[in-house]
N, C-alpha and C. Protein backbone atom coordinates (compact mmCIF):
# COMPACT_ATOMS: atom_id res chain seq x y z
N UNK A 1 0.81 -1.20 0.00
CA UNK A 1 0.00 0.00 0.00
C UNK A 1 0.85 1.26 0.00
N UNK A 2 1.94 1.10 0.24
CA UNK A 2 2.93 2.53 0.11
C UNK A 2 3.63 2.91 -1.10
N UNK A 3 3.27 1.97 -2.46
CA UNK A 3 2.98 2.13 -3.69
C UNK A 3 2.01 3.23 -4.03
N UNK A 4 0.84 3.21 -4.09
CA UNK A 4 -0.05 4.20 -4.42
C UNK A 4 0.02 5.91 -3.79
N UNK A 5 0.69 6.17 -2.69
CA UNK A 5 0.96 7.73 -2.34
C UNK A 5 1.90 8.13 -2.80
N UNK A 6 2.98 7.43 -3.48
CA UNK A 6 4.38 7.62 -3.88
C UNK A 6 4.09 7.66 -4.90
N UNK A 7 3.26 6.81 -6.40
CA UNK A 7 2.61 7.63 -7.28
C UNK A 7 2.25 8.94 -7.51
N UNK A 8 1.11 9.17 -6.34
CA UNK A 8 0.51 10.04 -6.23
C UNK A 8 1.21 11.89 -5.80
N UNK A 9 2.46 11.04 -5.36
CA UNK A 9 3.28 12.13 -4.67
C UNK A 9 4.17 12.43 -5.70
N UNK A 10 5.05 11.89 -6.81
CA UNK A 10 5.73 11.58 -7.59
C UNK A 10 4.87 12.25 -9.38
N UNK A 11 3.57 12.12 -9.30
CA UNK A 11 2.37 12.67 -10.53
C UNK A 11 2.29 13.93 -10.34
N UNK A 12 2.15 14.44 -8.90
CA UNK A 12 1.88 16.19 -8.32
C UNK A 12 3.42 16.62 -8.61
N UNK A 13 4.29 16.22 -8.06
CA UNK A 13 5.43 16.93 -8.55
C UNK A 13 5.96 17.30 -10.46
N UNK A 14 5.67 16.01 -11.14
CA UNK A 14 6.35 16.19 -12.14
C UNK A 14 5.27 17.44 -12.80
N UNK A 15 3.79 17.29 -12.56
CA UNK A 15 2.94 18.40 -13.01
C UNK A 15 3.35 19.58 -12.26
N UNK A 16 3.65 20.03 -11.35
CA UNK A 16 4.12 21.23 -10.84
C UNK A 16 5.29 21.20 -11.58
N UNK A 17 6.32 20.86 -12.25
CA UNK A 17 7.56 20.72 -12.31
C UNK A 17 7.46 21.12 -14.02
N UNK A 18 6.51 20.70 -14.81
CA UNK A 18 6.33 21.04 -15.79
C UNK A 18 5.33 22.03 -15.73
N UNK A 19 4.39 22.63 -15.13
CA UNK A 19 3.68 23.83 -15.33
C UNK A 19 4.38 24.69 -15.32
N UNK A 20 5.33 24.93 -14.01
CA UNK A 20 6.38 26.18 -14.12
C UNK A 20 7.24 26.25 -15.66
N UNK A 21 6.84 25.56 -16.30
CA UNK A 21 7.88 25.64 -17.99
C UNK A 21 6.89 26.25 -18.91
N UNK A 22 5.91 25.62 -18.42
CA UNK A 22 4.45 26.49 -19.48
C UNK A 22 4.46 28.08 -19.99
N UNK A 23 4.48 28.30 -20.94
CA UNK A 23 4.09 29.84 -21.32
C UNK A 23 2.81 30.42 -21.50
N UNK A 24 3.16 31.29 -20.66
CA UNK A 24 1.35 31.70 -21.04
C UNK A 24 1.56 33.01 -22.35
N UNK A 25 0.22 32.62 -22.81
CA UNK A 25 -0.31 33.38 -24.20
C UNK A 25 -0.35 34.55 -23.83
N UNK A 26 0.18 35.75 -24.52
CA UNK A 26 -0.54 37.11 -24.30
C UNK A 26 -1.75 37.37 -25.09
N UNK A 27 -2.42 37.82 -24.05
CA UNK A 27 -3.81 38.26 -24.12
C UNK A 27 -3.68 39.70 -25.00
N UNK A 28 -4.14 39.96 -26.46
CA UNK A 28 -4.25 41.17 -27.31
C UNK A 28 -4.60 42.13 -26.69
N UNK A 29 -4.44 43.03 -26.56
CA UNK A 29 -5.16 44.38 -26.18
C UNK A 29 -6.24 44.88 -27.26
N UNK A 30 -7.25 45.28 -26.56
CA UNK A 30 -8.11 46.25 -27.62
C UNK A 30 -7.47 47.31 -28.20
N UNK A 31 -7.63 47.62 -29.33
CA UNK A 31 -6.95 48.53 -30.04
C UNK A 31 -8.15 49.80 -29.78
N UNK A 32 -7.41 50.85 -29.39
CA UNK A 32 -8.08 52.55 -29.02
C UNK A 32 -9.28 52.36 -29.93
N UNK A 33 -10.37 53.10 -29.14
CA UNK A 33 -11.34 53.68 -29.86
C UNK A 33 -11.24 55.04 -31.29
N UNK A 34 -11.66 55.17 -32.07
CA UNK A 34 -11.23 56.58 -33.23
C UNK A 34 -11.98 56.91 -32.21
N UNK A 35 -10.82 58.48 -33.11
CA UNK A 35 -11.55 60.15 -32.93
C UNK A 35 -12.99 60.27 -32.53
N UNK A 36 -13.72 61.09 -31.76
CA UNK A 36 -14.99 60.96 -31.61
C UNK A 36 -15.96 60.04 -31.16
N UNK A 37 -15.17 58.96 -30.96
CA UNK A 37 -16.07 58.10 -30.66
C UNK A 37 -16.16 58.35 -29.02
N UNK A 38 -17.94 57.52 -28.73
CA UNK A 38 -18.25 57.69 -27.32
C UNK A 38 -17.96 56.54 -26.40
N UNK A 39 -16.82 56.55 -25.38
CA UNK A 39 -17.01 55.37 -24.61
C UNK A 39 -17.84 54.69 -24.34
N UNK A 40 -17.53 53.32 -24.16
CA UNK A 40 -18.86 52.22 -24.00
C UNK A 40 -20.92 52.47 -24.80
N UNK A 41 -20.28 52.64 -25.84
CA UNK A 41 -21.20 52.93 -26.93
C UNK A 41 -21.16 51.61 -28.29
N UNK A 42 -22.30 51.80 -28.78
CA UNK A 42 -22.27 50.90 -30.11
C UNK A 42 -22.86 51.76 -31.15
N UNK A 43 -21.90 51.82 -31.91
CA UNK A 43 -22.42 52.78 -33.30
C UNK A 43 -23.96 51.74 -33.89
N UNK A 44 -25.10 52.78 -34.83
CA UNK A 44 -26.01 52.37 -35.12
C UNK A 44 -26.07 52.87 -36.51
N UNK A 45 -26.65 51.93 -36.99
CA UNK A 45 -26.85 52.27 -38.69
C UNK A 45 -28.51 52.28 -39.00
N UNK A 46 -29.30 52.92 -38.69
CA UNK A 46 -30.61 52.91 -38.60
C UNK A 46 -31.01 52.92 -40.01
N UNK A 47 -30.43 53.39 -40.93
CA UNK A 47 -31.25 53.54 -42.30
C UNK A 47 -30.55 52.57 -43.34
N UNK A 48 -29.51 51.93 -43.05
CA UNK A 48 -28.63 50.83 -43.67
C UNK A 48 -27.97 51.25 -44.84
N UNK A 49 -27.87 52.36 -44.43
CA UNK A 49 -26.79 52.78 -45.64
C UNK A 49 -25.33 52.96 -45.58
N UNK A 50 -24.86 52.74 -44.60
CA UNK A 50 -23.53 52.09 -44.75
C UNK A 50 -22.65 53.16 -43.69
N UNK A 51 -23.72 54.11 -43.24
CA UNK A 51 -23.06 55.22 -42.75
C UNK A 51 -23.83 55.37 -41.21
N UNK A 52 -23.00 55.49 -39.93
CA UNK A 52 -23.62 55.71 -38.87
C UNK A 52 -24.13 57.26 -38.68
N UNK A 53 -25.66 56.67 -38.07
CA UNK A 53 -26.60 57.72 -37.65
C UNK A 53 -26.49 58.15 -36.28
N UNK A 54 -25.91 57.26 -35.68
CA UNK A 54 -26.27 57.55 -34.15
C UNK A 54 -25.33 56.74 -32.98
N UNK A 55 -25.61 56.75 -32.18
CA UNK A 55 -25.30 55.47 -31.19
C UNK A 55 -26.03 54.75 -29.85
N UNK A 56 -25.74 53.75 -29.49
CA UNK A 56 -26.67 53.20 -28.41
C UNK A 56 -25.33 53.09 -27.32
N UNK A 57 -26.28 54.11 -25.89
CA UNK A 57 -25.43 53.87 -24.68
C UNK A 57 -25.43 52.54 -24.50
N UNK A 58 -25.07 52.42 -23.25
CA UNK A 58 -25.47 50.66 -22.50
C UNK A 58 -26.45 51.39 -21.98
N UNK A 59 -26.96 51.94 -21.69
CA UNK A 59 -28.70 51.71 -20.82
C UNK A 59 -29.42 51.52 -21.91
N UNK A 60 -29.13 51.88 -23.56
CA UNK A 60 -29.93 51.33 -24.53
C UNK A 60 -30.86 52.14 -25.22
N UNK A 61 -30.19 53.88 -24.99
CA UNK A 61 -30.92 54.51 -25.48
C UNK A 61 -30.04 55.37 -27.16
N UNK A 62 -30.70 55.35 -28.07
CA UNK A 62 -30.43 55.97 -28.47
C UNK A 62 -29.88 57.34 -29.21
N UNK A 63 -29.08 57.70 -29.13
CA UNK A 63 -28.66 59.38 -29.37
C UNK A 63 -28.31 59.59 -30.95
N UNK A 64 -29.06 59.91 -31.30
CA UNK A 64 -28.57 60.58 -33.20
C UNK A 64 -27.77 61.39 -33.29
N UNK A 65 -26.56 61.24 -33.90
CA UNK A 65 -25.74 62.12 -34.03
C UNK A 65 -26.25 63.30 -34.90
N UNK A 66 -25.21 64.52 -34.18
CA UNK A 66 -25.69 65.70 -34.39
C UNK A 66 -25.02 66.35 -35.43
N UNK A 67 -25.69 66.49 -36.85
CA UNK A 67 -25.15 67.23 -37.85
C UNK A 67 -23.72 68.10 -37.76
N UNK A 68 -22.77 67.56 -38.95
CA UNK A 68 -21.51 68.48 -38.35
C UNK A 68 -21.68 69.87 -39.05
N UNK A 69 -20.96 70.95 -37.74
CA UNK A 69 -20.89 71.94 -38.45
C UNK A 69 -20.07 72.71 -39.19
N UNK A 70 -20.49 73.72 -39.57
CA UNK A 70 -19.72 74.06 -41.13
C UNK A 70 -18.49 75.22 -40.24
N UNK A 71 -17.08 74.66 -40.75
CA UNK A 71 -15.88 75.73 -40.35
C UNK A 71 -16.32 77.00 -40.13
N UNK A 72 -15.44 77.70 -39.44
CA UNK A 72 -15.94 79.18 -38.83
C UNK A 72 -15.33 80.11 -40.38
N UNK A 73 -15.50 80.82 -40.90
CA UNK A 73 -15.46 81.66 -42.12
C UNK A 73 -14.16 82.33 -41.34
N UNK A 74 -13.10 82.99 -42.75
CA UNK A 74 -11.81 82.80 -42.47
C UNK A 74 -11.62 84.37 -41.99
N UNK A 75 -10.88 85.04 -41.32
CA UNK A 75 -11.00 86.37 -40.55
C UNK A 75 -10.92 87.56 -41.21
N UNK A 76 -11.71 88.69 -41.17
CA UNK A 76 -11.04 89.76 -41.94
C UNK A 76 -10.10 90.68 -42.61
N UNK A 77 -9.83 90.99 -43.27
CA UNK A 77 -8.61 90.98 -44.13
C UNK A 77 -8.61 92.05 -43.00
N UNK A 78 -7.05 92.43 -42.55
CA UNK A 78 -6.50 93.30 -42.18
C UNK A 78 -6.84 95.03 -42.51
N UNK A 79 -6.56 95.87 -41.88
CA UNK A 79 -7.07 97.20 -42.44
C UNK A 79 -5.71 98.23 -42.28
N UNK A 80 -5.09 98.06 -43.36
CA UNK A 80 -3.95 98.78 -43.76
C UNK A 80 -3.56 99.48 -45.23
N UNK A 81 -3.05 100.27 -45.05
CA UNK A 81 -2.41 101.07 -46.38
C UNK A 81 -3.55 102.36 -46.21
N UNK A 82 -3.41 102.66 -47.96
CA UNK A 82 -4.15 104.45 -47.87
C UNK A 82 -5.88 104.15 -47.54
N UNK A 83 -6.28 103.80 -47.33
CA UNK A 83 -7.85 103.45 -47.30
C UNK A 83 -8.29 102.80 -46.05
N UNK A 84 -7.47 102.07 -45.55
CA UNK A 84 -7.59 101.27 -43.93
C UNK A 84 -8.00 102.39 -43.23
């Protein structure tokens, strides 16, 4: 009977003995969210045209994105020489 714990004692070691050799996998990182986008959001394509309308929080509500607006118009020319 002092066969079977000496197995048993002799099976736990060589598995500890070879786990410590094991490599563990690296786990990928998520790659950054783009520009603009809203944390913990899911873009929505409501009209299926290939282009997002909106997005869904996690509570599941929807927000339509808001028309972009048009650049600010470029500054007044300076006021110099005989006429300024």
């Amino acid at each position: 009977m002092r066969f079977k714990p000496l197995v048993l004692t002799v099976t736990a070691a060589a598995a500890m003995a070879l786990g410590a050799c094991s490599q563990k996998e690296e786990v990928a990182a998520a790659p950054p969210p783009p520009l603009g986008a809203v944390p913990g959001s899911v873009a929505a394509d409501r009209d299926g045209d290939g282009i997002i309308d909106g997005y869904y929080t996690a509570d599941g509500i929807y927000h339509p994105n808001a028309p972009m607006m048009p650049p600010p118009p470029p500054p007044a020319p300076t006021r110099l020489g005989e006429r300024g």
